[in-house]
C-alpha atoms as a PDB file:
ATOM      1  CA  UNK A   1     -32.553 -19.443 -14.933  1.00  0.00           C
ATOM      2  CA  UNK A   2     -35.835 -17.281 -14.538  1.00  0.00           C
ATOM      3  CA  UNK A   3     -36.404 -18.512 -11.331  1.00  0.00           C
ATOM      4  CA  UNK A   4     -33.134 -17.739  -9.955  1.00  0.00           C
ATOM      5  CA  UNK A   5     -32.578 -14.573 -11.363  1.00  0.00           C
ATOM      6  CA  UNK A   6     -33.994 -13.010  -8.010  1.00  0.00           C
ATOM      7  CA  UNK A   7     -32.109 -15.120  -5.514  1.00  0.00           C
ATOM      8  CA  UNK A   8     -28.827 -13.518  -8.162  1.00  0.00           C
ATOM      9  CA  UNK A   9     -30.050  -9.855  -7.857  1.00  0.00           C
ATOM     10  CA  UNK A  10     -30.941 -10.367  -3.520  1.00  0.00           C
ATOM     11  CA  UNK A  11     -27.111 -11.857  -3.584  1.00  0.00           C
ATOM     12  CA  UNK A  12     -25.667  -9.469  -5.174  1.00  0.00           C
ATOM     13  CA  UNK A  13     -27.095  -6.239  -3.668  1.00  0.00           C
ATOM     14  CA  UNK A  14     -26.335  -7.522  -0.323  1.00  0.00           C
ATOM     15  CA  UNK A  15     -22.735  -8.061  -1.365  1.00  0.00           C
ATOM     16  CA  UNK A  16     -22.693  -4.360  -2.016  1.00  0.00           C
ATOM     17  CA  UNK A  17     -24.261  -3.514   0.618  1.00  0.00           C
ATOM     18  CA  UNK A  18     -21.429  -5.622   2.886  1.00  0.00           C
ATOM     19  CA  UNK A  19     -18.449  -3.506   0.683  1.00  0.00           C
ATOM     20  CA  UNK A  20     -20.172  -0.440   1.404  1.00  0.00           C
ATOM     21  CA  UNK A  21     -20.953  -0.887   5.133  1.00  0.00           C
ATOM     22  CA  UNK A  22     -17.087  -2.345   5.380  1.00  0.00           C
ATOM     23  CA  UNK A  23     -16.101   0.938   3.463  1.00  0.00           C
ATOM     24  CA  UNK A  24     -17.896   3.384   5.732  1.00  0.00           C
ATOM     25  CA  UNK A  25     -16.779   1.663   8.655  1.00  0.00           C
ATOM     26  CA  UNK A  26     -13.251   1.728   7.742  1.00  0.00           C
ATOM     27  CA  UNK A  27     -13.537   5.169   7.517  1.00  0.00           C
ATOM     28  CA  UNK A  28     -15.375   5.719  10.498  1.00  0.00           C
ATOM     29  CA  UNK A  29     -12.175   4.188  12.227  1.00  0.00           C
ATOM     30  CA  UNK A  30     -10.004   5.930  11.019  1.00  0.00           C
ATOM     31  CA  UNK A  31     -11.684   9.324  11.896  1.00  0.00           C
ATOM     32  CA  UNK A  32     -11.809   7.697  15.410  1.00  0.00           C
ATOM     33  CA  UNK A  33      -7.911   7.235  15.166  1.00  0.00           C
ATOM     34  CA  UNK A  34      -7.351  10.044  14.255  1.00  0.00           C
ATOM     35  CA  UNK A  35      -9.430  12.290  16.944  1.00  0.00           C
ATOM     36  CA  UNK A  36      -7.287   9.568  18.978  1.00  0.00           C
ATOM     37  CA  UNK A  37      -4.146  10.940  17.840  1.00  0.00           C
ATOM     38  CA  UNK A  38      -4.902  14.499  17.998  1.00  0.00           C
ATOM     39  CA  UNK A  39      -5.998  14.544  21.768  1.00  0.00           C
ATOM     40  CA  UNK A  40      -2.401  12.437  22.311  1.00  0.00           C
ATOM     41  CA  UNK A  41      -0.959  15.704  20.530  1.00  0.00           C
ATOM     42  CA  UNK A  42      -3.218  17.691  23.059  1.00  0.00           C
ATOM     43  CA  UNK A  43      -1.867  15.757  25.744  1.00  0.00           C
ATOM     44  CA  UNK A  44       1.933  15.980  24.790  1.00  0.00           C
ATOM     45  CA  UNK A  45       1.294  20.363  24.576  1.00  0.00           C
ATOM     46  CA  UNK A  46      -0.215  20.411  28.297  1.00  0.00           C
ATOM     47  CA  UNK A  47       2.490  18.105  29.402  1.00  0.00           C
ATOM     48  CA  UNK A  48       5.178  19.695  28.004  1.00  0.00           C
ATOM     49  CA  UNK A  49       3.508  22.903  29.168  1.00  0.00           C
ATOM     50  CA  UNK A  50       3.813  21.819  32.672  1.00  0.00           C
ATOM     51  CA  UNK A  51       6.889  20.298  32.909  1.00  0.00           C
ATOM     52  CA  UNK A  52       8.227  23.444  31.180  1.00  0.00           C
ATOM     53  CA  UNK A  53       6.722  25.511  33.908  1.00  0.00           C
ATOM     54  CA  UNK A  54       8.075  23.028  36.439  1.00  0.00           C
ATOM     55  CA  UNK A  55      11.721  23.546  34.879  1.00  0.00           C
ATOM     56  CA  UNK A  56      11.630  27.246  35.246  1.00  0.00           C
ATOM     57  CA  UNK A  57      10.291  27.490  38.470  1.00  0.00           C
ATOM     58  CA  UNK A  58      13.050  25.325  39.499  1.00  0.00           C
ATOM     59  CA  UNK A  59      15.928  27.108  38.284  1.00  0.00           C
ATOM     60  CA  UNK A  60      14.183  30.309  39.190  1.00  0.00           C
ATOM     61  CA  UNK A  61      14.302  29.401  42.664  1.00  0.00           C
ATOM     62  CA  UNK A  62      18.091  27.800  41.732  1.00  0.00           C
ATOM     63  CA  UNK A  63      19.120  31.421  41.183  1.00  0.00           C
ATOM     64  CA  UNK A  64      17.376  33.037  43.808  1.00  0.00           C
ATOM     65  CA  UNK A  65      19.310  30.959  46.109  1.00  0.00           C
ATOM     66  CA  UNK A  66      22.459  31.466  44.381  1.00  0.00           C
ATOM     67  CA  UNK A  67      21.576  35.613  44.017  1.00  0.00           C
ATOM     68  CA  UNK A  68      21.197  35.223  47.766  1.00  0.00           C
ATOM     69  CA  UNK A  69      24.562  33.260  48.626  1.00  0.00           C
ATOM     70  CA  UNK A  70      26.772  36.086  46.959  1.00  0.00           C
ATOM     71  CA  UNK A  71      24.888  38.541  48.205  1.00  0.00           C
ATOM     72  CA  UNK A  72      25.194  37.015  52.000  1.00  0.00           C
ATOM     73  CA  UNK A  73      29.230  36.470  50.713  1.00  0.00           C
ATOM     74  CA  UNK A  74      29.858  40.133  50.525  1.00  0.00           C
ATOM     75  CA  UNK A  75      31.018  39.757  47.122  1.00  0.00           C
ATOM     76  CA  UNK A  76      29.970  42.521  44.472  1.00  0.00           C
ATOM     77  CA  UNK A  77      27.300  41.502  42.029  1.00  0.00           C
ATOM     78  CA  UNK A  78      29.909  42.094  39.365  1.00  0.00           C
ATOM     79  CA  UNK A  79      32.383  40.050  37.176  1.00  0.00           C
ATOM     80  CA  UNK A  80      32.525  35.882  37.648  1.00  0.00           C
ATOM     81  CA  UNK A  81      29.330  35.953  39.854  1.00  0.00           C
ATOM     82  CA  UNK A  82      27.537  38.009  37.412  1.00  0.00           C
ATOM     83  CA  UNK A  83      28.331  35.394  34.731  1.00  0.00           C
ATOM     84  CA  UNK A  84      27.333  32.581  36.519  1.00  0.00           C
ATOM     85  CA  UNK A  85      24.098  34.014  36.997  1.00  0.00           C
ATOM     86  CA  UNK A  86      23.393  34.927  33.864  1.00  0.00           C
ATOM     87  CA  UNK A  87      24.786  31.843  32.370  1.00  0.00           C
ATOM     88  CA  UNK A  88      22.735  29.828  34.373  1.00  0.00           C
ATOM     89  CA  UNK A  89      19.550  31.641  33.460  1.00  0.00           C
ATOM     90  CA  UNK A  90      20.660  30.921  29.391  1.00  0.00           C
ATOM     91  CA  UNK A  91      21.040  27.392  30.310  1.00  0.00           C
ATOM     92  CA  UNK A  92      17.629  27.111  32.278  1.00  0.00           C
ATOM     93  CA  UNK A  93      15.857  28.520  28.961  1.00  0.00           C
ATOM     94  CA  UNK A  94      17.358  26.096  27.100  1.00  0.00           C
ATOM     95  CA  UNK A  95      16.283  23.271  28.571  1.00  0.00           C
ATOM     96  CA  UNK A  96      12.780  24.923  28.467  1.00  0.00           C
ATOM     97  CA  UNK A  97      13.257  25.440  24.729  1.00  0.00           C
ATOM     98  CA  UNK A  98      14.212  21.574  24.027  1.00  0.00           C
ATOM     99  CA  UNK A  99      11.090  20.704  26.370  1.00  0.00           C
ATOM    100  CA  UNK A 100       8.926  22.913  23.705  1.00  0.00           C
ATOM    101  CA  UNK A 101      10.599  21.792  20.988  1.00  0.00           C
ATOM    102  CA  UNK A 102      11.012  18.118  21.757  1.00  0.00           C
ATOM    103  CA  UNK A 103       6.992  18.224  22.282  1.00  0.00           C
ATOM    104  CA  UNK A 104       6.097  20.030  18.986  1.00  0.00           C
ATOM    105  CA  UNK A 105       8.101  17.299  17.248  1.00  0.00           C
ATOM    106  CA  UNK A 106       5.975  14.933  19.001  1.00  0.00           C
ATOM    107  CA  UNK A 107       2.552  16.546  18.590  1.00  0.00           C
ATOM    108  CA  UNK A 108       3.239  16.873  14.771  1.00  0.00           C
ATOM    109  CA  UNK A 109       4.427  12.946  14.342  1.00  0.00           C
ATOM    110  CA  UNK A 110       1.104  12.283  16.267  1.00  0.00           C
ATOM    111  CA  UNK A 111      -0.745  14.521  14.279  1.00  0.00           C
ATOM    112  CA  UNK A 112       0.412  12.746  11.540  1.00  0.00           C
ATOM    113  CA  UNK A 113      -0.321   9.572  11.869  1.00  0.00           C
ATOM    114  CA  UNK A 114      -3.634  11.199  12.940  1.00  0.00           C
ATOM    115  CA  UNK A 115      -3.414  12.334   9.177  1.00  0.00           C
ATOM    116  CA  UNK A 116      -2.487   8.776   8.206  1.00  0.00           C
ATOM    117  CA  UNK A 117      -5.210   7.075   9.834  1.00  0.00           C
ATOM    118  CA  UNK A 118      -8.227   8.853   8.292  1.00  0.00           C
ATOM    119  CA  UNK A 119      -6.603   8.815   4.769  1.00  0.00           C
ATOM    120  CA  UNK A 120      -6.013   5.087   5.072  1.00  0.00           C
ATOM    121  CA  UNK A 121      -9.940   5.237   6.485  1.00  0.00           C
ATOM    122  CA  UNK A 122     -10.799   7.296   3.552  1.00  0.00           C
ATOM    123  CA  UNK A 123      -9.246   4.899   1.375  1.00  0.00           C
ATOM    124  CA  UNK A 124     -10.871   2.139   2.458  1.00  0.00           C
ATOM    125  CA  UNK A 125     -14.045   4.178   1.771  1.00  0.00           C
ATOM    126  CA  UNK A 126     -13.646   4.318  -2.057  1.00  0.00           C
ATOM    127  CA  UNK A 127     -12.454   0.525  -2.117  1.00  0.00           C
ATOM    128  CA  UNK A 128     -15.854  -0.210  -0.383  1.00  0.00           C
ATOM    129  CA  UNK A 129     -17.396   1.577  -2.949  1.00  0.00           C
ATOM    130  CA  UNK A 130     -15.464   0.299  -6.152  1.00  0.00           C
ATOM    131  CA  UNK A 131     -16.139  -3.407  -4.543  1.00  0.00           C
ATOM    132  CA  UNK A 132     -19.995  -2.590  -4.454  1.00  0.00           C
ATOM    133  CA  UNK A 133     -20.081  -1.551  -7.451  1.00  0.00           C
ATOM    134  CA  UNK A 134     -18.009  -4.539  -8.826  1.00  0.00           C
ATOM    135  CA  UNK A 135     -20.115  -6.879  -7.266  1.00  0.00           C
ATOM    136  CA  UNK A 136     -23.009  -5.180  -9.261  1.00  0.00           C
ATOM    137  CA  UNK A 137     -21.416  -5.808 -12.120  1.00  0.00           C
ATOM    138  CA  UNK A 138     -20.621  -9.326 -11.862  1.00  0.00           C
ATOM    139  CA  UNK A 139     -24.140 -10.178 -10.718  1.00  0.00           C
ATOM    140  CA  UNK A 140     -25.344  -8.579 -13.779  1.00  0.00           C
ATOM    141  CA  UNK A 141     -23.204 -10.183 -16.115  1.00  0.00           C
ATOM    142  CA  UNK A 142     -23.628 -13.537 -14.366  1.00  0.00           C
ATOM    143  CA  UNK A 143     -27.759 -12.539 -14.970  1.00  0.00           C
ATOM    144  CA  UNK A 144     -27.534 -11.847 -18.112  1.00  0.00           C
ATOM    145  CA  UNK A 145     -24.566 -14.029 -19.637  1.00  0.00           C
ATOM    146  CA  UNK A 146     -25.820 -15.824 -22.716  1.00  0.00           C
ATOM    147  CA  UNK A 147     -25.055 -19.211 -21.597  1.00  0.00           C
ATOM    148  CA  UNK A 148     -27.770 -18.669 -19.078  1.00  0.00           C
ATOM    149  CA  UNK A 149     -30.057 -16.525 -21.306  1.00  0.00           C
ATOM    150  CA  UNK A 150     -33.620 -18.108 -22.472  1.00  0.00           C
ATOM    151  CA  UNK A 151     -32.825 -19.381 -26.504  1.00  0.00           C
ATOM    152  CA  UNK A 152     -34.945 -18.167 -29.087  1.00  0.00           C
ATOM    153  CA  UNK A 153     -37.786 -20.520 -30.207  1.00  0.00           C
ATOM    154  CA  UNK A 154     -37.239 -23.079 -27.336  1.00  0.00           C
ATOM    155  CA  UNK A 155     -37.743 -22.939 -23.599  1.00  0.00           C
ATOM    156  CA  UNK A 156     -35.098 -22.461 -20.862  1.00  0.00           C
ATOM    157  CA  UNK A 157     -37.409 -25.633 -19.250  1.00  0.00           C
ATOM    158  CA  UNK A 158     -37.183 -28.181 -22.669  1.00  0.00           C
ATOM    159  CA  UNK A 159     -35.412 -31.285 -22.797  1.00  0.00           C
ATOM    160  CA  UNK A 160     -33.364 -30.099 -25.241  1.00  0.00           C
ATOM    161  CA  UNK A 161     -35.885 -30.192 -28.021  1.00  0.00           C
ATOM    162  CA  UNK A 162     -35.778 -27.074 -30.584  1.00  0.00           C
END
């Protein structure tokens, strides 16, 4: 047993070594996933930032057109047209609003699973950790279990002789 007591100890230590390097690099991951999913989030604010721009310069220049036609009419800039100006100019923010809106329910599922990732990473971490020191455990007890122990008054090496 003596004699392979340090092949036991070399095994064992580089068991938990392997759990811990697994743990850190699950962890490592999932920081990687989640800087992943928080430039996506980035990504979905300047998008949604442009296309919201895009939207309003669109119906701004929608209403200028229209400010223009019932001015070139000859009809007063009062009553129905009035309305229609200013109820197109409600409607345009709105569909700016869902754009913002629609993309800050987007950034914060991304950010989430952002969130998700590293705990999950973070997880794996510890379970790294309690595997090393599991292994460590078993490798001792294995080492010093009394089935493999030296006996008192004989030799680990005998025949069986006492």
């Amino acid at each position: 047993m003596c004699a392979f007591a340090p092949l036991m100890l070399a095994t064992t230590a580089l068991s938990a070594v392997g759990s811990i390097m697994q743990g850190n690099q699950a962890a490592a991951a999932g920081a990687a996933q989640q800087a992943s999913y928080d430039q996506a989030a980035e990504n979905e604010r300047l998008a949604s930032g442009y296309e919201a721009t895009r939207v309003a310069d669109r119906n701004r220049r929608a209403s200028s057109a229209a400010l223009t036609q019932v001015a070139g009419s000859g009809v007063a800039l009062t009553g129905s047209p009035t309305e229609v100006l200013a109820d197109n100019a409600i409607q345009s923010q709105m569909d700016i609003d869902a754009i913002r809106f629609g993309s800050q329910i987007k950034q914060g599922n991304l950010r989430m699973q952002g969130d998700l990732a590293m705990m999950q990473g973070q997880q794996r971490q510890t379970a790294g950790y309690i595997g090393a020191a599991t292994n460590v455990a078993s490798g001792l007890t294995q080492l010093y279990s009394p089935r493999n122990s030296v006996r008192m008054g004989g030799s680990g090496f005998g025949m069986g002789y006492t």
